[in-house]
Every structure is written in C-alpha cells, then in structure tokens.
N, C-alpha and C. Protein backbone atom coordinates (compact mmCIF):
# COMPACT_ATOMS: atom_id res chain seq x y z
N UNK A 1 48.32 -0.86 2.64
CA UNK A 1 48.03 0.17 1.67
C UNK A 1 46.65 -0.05 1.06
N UNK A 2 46.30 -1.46 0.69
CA UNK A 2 45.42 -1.48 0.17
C UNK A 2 43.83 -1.37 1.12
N UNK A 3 43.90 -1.43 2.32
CA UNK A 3 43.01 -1.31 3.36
C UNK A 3 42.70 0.44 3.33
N UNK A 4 43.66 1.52 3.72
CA UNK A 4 43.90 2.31 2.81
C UNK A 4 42.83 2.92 1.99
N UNK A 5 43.21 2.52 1.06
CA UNK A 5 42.31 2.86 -0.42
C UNK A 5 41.02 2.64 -0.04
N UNK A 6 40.89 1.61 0.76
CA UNK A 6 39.35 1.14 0.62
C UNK A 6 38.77 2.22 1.88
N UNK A 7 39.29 2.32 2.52
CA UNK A 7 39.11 3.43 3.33
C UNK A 7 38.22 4.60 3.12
N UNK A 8 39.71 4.87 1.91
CA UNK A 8 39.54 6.75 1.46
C UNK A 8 38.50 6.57 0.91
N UNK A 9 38.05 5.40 -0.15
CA UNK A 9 36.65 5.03 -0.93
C UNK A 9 35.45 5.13 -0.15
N UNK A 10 35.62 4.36 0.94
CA UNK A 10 34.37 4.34 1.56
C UNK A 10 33.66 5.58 2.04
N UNK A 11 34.81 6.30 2.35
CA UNK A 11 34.84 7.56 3.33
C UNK A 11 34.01 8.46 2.16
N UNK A 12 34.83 8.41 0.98
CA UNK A 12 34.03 9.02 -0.30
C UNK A 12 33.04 9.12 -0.68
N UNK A 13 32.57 7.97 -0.64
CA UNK A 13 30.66 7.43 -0.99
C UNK A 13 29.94 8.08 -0.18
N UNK A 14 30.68 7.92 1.19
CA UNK A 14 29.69 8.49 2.65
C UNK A 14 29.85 9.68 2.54
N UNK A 15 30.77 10.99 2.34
CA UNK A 15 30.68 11.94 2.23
C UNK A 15 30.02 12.39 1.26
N UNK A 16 29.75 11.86 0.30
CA UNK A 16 29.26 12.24 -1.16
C UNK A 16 27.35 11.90 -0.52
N UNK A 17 27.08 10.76 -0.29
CA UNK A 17 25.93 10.66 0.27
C UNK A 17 25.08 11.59 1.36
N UNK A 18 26.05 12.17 2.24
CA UNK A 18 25.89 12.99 2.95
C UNK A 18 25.12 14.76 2.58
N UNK A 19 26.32 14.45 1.62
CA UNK A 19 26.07 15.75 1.01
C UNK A 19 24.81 15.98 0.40
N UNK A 20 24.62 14.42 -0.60
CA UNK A 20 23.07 14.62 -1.36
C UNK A 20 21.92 14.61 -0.40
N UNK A 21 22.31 13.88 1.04
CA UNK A 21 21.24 14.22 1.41
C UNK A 21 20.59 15.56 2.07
N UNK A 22 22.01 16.12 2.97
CA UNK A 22 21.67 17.54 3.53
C UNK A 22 21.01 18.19 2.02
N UNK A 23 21.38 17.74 1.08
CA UNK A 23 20.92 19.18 -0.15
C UNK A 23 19.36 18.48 0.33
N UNK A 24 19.62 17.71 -0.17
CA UNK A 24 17.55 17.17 -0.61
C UNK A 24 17.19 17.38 0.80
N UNK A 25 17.72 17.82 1.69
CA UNK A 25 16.96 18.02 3.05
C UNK A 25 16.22 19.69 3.15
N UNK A 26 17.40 20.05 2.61
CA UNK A 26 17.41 21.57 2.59
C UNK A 26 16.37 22.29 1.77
N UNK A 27 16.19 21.48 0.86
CA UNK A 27 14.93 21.75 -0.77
C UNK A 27 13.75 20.99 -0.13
N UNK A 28 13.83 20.34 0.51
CA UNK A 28 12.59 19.70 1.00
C UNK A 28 12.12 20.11 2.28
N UNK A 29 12.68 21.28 2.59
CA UNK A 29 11.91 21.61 4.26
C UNK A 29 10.88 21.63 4.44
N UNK A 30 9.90 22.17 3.54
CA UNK A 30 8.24 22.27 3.50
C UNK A 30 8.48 23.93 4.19
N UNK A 31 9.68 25.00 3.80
CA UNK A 31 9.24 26.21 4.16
C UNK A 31 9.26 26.53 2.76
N UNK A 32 7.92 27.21 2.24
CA UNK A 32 7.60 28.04 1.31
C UNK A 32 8.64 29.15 0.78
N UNK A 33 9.11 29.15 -0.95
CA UNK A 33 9.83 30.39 -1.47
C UNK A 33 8.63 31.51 -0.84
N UNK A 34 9.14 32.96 -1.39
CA UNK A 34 8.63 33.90 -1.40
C UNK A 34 7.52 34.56 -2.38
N UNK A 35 7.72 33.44 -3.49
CA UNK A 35 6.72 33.45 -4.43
C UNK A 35 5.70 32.41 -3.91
N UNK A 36 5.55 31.18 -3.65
CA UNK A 36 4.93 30.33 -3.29
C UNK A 36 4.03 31.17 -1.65
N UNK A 37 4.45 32.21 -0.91
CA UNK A 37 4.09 32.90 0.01
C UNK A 37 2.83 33.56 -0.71
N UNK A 38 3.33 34.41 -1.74
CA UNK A 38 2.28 35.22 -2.49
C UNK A 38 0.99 34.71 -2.73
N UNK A 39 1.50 33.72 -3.76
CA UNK A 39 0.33 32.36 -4.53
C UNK A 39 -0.20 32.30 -3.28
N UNK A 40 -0.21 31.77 -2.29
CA UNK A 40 -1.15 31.12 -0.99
C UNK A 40 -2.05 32.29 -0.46
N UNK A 41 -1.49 33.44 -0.98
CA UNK A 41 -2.19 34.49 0.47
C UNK A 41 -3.61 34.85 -0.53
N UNK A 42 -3.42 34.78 -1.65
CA UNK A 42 -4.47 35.41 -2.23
C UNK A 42 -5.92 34.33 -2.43
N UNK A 43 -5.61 32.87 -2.47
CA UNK A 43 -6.86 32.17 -2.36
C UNK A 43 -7.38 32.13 -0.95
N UNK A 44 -6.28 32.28 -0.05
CA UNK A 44 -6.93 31.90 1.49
C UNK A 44 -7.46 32.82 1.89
N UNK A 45 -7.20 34.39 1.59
CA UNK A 45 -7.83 35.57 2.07
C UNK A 45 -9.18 35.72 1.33
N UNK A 46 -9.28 35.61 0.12
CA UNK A 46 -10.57 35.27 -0.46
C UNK A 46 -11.38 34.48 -0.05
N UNK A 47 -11.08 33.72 0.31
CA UNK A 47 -12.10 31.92 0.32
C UNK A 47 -13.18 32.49 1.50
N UNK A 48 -14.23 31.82 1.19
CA UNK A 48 -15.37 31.82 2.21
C UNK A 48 -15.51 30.24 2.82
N UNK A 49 -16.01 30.54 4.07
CA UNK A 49 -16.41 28.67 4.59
C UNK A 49 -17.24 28.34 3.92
N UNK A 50 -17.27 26.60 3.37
CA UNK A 50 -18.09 25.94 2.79
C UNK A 50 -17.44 26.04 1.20
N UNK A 51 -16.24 26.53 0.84
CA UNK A 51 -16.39 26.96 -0.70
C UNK A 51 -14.83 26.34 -1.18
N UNK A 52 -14.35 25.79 -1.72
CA UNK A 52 -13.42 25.06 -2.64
C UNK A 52 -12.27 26.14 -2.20
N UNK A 53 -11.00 26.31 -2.12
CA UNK A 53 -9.82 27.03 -2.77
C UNK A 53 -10.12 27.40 -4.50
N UNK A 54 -10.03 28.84 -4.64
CA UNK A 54 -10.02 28.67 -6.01
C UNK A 54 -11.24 28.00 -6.92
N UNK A 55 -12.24 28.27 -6.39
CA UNK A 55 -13.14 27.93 -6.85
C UNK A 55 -13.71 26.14 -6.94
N UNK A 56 -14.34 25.66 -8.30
CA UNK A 56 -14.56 24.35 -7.81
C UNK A 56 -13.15 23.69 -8.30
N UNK A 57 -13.34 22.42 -7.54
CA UNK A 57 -12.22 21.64 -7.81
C UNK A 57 -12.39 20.71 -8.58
N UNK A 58 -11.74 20.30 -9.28
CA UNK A 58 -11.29 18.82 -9.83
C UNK A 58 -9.94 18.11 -10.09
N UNK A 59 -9.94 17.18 -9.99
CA UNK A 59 -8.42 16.67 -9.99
C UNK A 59 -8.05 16.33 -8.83
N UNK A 60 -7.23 16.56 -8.74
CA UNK A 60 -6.29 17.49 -7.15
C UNK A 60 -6.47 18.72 -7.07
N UNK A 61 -6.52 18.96 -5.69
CA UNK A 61 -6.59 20.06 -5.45
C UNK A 61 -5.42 20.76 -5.17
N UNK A 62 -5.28 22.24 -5.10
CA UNK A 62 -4.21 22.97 -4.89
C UNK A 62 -3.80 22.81 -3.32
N UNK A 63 -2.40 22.80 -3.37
CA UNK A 63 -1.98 22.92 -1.79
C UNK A 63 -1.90 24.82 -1.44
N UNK A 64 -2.02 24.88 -0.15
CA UNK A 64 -1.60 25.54 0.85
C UNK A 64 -1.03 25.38 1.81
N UNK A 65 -0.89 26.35 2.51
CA UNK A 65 -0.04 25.93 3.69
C UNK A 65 -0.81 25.87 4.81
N UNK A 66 -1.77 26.70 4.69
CA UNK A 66 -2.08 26.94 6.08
C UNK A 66 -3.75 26.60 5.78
N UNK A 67 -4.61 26.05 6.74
CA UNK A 67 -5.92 26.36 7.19
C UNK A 67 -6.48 27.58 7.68
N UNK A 68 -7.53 28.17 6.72
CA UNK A 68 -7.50 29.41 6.97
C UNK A 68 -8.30 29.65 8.67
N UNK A 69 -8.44 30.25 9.26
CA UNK A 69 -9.09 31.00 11.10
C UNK A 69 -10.94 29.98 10.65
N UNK A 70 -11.30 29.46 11.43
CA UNK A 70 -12.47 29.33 11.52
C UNK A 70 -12.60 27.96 10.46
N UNK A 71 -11.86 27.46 9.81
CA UNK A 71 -12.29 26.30 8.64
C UNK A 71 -12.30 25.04 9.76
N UNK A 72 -13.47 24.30 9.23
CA UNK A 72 -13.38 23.21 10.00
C UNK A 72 -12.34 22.02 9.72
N UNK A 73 -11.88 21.43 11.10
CA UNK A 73 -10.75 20.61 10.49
C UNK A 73 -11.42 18.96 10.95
N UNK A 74 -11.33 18.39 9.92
CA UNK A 74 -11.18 16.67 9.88
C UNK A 74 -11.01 16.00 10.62
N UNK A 75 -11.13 15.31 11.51
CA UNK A 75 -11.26 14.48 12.82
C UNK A 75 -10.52 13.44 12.65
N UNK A 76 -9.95 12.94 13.46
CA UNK A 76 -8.87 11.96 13.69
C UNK A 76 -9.69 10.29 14.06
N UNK A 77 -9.92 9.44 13.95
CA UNK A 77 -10.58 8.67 14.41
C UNK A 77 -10.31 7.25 16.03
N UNK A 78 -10.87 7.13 16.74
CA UNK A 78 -10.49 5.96 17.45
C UNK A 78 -9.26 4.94 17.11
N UNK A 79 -8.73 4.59 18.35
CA UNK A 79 -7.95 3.38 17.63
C UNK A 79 -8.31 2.32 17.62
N UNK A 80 -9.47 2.14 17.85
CA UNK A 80 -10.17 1.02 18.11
C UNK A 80 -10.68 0.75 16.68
N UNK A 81 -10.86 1.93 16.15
CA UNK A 81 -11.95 1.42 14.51
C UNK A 81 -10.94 0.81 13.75
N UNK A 82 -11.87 -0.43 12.95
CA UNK A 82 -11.33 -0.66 12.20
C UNK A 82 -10.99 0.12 10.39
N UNK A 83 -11.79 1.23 10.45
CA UNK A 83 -11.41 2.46 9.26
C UNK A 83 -10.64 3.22 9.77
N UNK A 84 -9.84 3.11 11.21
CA UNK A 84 -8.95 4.06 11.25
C UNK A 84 -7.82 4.46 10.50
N UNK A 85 -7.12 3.85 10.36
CA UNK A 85 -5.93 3.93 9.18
C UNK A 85 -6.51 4.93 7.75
N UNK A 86 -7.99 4.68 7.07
CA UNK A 86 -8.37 5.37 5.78
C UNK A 86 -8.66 6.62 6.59
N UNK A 87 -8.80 6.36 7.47
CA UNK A 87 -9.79 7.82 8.34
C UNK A 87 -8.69 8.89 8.22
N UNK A 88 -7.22 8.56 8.46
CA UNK A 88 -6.11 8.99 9.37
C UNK A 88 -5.51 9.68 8.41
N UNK A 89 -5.71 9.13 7.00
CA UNK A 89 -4.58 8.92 6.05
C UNK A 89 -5.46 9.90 4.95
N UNK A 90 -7.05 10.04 4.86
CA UNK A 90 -7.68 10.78 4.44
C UNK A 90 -7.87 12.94 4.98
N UNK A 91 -7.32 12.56 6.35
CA UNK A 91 -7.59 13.52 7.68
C UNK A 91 -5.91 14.63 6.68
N UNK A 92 -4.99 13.29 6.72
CA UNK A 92 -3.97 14.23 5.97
C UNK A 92 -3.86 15.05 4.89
N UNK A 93 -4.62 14.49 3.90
CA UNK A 93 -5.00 14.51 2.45
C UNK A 93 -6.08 16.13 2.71
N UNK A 94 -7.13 16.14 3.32
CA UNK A 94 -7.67 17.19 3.80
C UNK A 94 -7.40 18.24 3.73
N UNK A 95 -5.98 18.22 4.83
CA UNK A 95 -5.48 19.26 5.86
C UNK A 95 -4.27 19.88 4.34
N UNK A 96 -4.41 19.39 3.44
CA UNK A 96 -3.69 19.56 2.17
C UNK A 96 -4.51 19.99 1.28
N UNK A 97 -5.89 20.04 1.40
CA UNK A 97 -6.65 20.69 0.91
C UNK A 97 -6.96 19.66 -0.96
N UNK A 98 -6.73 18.29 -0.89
CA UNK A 98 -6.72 17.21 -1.17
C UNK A 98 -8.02 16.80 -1.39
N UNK A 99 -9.39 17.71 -1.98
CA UNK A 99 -10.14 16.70 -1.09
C UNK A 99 -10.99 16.15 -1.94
N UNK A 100 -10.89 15.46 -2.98
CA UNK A 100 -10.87 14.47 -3.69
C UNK A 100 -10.12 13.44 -3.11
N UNK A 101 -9.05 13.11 -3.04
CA UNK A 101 -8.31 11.70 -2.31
C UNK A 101 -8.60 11.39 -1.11
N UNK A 102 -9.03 13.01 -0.28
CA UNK A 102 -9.47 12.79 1.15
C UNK A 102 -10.44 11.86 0.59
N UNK A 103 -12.10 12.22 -0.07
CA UNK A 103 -13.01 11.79 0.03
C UNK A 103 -12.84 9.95 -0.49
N UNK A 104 -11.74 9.66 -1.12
CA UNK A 104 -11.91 8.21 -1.39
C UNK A 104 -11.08 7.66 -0.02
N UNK A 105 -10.73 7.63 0.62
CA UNK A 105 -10.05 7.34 1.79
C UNK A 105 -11.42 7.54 2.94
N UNK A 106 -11.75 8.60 3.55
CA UNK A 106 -12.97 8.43 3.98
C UNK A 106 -14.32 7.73 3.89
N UNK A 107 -14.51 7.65 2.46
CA UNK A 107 -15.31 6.34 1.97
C UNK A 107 -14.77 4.89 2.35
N UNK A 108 -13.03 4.66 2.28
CA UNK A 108 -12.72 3.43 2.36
C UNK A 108 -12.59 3.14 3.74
N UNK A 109 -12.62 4.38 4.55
CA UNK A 109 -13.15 4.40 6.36
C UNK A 109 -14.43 3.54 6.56
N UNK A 110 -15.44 4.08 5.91
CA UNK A 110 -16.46 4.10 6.10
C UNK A 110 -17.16 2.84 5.99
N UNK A 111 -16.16 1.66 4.38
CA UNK A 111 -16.38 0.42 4.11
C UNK A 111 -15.92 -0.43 5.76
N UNK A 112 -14.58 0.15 5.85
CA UNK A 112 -14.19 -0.29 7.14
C UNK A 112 -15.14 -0.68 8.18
N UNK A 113 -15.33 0.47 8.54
CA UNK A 113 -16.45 1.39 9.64
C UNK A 113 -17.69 2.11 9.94
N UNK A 114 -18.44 1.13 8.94
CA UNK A 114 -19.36 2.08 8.82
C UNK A 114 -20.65 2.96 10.34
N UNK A 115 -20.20 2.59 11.23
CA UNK A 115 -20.39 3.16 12.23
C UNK A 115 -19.28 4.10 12.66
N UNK A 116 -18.14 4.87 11.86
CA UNK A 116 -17.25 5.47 12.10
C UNK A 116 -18.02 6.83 11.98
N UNK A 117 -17.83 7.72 12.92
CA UNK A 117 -18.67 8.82 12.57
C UNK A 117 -17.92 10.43 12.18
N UNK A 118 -16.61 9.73 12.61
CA UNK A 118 -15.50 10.71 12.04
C UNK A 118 -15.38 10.94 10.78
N UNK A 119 -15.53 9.25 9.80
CA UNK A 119 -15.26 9.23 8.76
C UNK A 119 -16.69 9.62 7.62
N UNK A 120 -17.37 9.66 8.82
CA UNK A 120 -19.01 10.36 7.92
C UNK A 120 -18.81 11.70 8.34
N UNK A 121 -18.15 12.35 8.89
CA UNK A 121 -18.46 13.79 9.21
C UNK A 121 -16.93 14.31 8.31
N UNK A 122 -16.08 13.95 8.41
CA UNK A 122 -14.77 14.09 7.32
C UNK A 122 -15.33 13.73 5.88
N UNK A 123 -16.02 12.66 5.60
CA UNK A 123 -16.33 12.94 4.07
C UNK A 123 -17.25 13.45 3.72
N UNK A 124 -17.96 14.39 4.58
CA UNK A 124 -19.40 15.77 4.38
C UNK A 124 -18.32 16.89 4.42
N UNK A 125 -17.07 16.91 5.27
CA UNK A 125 -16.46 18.33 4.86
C UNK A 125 -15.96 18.26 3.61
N UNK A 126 -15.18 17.06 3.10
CA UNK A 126 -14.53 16.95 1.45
C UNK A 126 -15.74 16.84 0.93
N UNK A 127 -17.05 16.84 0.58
CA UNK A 127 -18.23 16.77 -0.19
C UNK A 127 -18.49 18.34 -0.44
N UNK A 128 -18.33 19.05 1.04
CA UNK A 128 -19.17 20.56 1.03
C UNK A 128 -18.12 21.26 0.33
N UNK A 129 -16.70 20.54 0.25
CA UNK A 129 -15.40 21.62 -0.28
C UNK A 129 -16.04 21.56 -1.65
N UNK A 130 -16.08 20.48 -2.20
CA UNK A 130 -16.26 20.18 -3.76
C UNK A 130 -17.62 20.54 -4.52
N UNK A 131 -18.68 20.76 -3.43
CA UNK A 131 -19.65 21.99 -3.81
C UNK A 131 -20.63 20.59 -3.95
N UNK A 132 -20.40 19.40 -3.14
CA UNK A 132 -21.51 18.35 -3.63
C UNK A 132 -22.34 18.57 -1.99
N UNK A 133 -23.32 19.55 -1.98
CA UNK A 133 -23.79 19.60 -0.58
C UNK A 133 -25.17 18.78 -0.35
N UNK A 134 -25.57 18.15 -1.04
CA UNK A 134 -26.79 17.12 -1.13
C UNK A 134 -25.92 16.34 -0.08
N UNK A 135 -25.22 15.50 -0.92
CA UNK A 135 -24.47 14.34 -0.19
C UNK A 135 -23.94 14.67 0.89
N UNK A 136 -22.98 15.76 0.97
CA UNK A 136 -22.73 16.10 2.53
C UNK A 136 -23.27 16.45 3.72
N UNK A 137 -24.85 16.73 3.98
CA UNK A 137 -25.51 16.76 4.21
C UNK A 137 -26.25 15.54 4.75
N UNK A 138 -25.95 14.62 3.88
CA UNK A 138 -26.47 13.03 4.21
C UNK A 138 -25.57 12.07 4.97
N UNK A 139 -24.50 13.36 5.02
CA UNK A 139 -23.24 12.36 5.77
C UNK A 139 -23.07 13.35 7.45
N UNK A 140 -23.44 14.26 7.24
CA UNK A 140 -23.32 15.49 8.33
C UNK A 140 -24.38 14.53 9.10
N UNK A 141 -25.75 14.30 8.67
CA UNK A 141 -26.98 13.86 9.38
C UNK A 141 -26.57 12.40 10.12
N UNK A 142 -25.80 11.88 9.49
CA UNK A 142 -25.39 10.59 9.46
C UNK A 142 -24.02 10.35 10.91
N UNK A 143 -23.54 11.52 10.82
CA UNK A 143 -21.98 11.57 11.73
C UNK A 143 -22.85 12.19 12.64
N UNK A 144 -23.75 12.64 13.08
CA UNK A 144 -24.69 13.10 14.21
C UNK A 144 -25.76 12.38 14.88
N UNK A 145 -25.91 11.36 13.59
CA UNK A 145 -26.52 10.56 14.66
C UNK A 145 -26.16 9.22 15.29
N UNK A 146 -24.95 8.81 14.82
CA UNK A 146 -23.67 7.84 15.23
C UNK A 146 -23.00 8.44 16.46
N UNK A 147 -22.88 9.65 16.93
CA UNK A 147 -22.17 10.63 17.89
C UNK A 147 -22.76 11.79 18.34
N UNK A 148 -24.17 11.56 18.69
CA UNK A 148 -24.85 12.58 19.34
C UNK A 148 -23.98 12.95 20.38
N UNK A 149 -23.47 12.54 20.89
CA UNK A 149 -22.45 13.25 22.22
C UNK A 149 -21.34 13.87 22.32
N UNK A 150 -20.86 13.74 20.82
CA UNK A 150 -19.43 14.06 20.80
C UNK A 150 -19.44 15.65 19.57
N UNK A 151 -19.04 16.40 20.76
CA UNK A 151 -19.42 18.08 20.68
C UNK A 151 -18.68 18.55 19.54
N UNK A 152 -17.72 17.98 19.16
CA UNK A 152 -16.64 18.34 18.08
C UNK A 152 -17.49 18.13 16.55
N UNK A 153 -18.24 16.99 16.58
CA UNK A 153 -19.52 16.95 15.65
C UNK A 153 -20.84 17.87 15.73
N UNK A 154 -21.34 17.27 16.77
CA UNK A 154 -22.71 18.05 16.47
C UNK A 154 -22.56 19.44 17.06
N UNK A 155 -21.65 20.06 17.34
CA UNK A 155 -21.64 21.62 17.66
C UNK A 155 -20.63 22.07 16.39
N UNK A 156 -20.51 21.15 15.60
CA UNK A 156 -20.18 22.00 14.58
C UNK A 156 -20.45 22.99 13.34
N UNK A 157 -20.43 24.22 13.58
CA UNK A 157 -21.00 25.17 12.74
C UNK A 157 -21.33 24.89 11.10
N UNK A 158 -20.22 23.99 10.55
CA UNK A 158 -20.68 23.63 9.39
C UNK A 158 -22.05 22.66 9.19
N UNK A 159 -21.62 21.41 10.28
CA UNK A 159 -22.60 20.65 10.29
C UNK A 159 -24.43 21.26 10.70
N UNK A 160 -24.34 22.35 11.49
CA UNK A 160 -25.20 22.59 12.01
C UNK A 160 -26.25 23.56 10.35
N UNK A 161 -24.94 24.68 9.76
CA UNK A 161 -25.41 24.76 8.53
C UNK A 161 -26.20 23.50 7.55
N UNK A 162 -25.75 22.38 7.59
CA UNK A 162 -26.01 21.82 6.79
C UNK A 162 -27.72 20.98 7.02
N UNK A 163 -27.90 20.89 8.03
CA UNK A 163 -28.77 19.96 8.60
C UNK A 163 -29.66 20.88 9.38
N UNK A 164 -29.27 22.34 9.70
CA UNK A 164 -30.34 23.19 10.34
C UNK A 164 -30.91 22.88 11.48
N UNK A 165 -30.15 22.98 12.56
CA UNK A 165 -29.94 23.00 13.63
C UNK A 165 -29.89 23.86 14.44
C-alpha cells in the first residue's frame, strides 16, 4: 500500500510538472500576439538602411521579428578564431536588433581577434545602426582590409557606402 502512495505522488509531481511546462512552452513560442504583429509592422516599413528602428537608440534596443528585405546581416565568424564565441553571441544580439550589446560583444571579438574581420565589419553595422558613422567607417575600412577577398564584406553595399567605393 504504501509503495502505492508513493506512486500516485510521484506520478503527481510529474504530471503537475508536465503541465507547467507545456504552459511555459506554449507562452514562450516566440510566435507574436496580434498586437505585437501591429507594433513591428510600423517601424520596419518605415525604417531606411543605415538608420536605428525607431529612431536613435539607447539602452536596448527594441525587438522585432523580422529583418527588414535588403538590411545587412552580421557575419558569423571562423571556427578557428579565437573571438569566435563574442563574434557569434554578438551576431545574435544584432539579428534582435540589440545593437548596443551586439557592439560590446563584437569589441570583445575583436580583443580576442583582432585580425577578425567579421567582428570589425559586425561592429561598423551596430555603430552605423546607432548613428555613430565616424567609427563605423573605421571599422568598415578595417574589415576590408583584413578580407579583401571575402565578397560578403567588401561587396557590401553598406560598407561600400561608407568608405566610397
């Protein structure tokens, strides 16, 4: 009897656990309410390349969901570098539109790696978001000439804006 009990108990906890987690699974899908749909459509249809969400940023930045047609996206780095991990972990932060945290993660690439040229051309796109285009510019020049060969850099339309090309 008493094996039993411990049974029905156990069985209890686990069903009860179960349950909290399908809920918190269900609230956590990462699919957008119908209001949260709205909010997104109106900064991304506005936004121009080169220009913040919502104007300038500070803090954190606002999420979206999506990358709008034509925005340049953040580069993934070698596995060989040793800034890969800040590179990787900054690349996410980005793509979240993050890019304040991107840019300290890309910097901590860069301590890594400073021949990383992903992580100089990823922290000129979080520079140009935040409207600091001096500096990004010095990092665009910088990720082009670490990777003259690698087309994903120097054929990139932003970069090419920046450095006049």
């Amino acid at each position: 009897m008493k094996f039993l009990k411990q049974s029905l108990f156990s069985l209890g906890i686990l069903g009860t656990a179960f349950l909290f987690l399908t809920v918190v699974a269900a609230c956590d899908s990462g699919k957008p309410t119908e209001e949260a749909k709205k909010e997104d459509k109106a900064p991304a249809e506005s936004m121009k390349e080169g220009e913040p969400a919502g104007g300038k940023v500070k803090g954190e930045a606002k999420k979206e969901m999506a990358m709008p047609a034509g925005e340049a996206k953040a580069l993934m780095a070698p596995a060989s570098s040793a800034g890969r991990m800040q590179n990787d972990e900054g690349v996410g932060h980005y793509e979240q539109k993050h890019w304040d945290v991107a840019e300290g993660h890309f910097r901590k690439a860069i301590k890594g790696d400073g021949k990383l040229a992903e992580a100089h051309y990823n922290l000129a796109l979080s520079l140009d978001k935040m409207g600091k285009h001096e500096e990004a510019t010095t990092h665009f020049k910088k990720a082009a000439e670490l990777a003259p060969k690698n087309p994903k850099i120097v054929d990139s339309p932003i970069l090419k804006k920046h450095i006049g090309t």
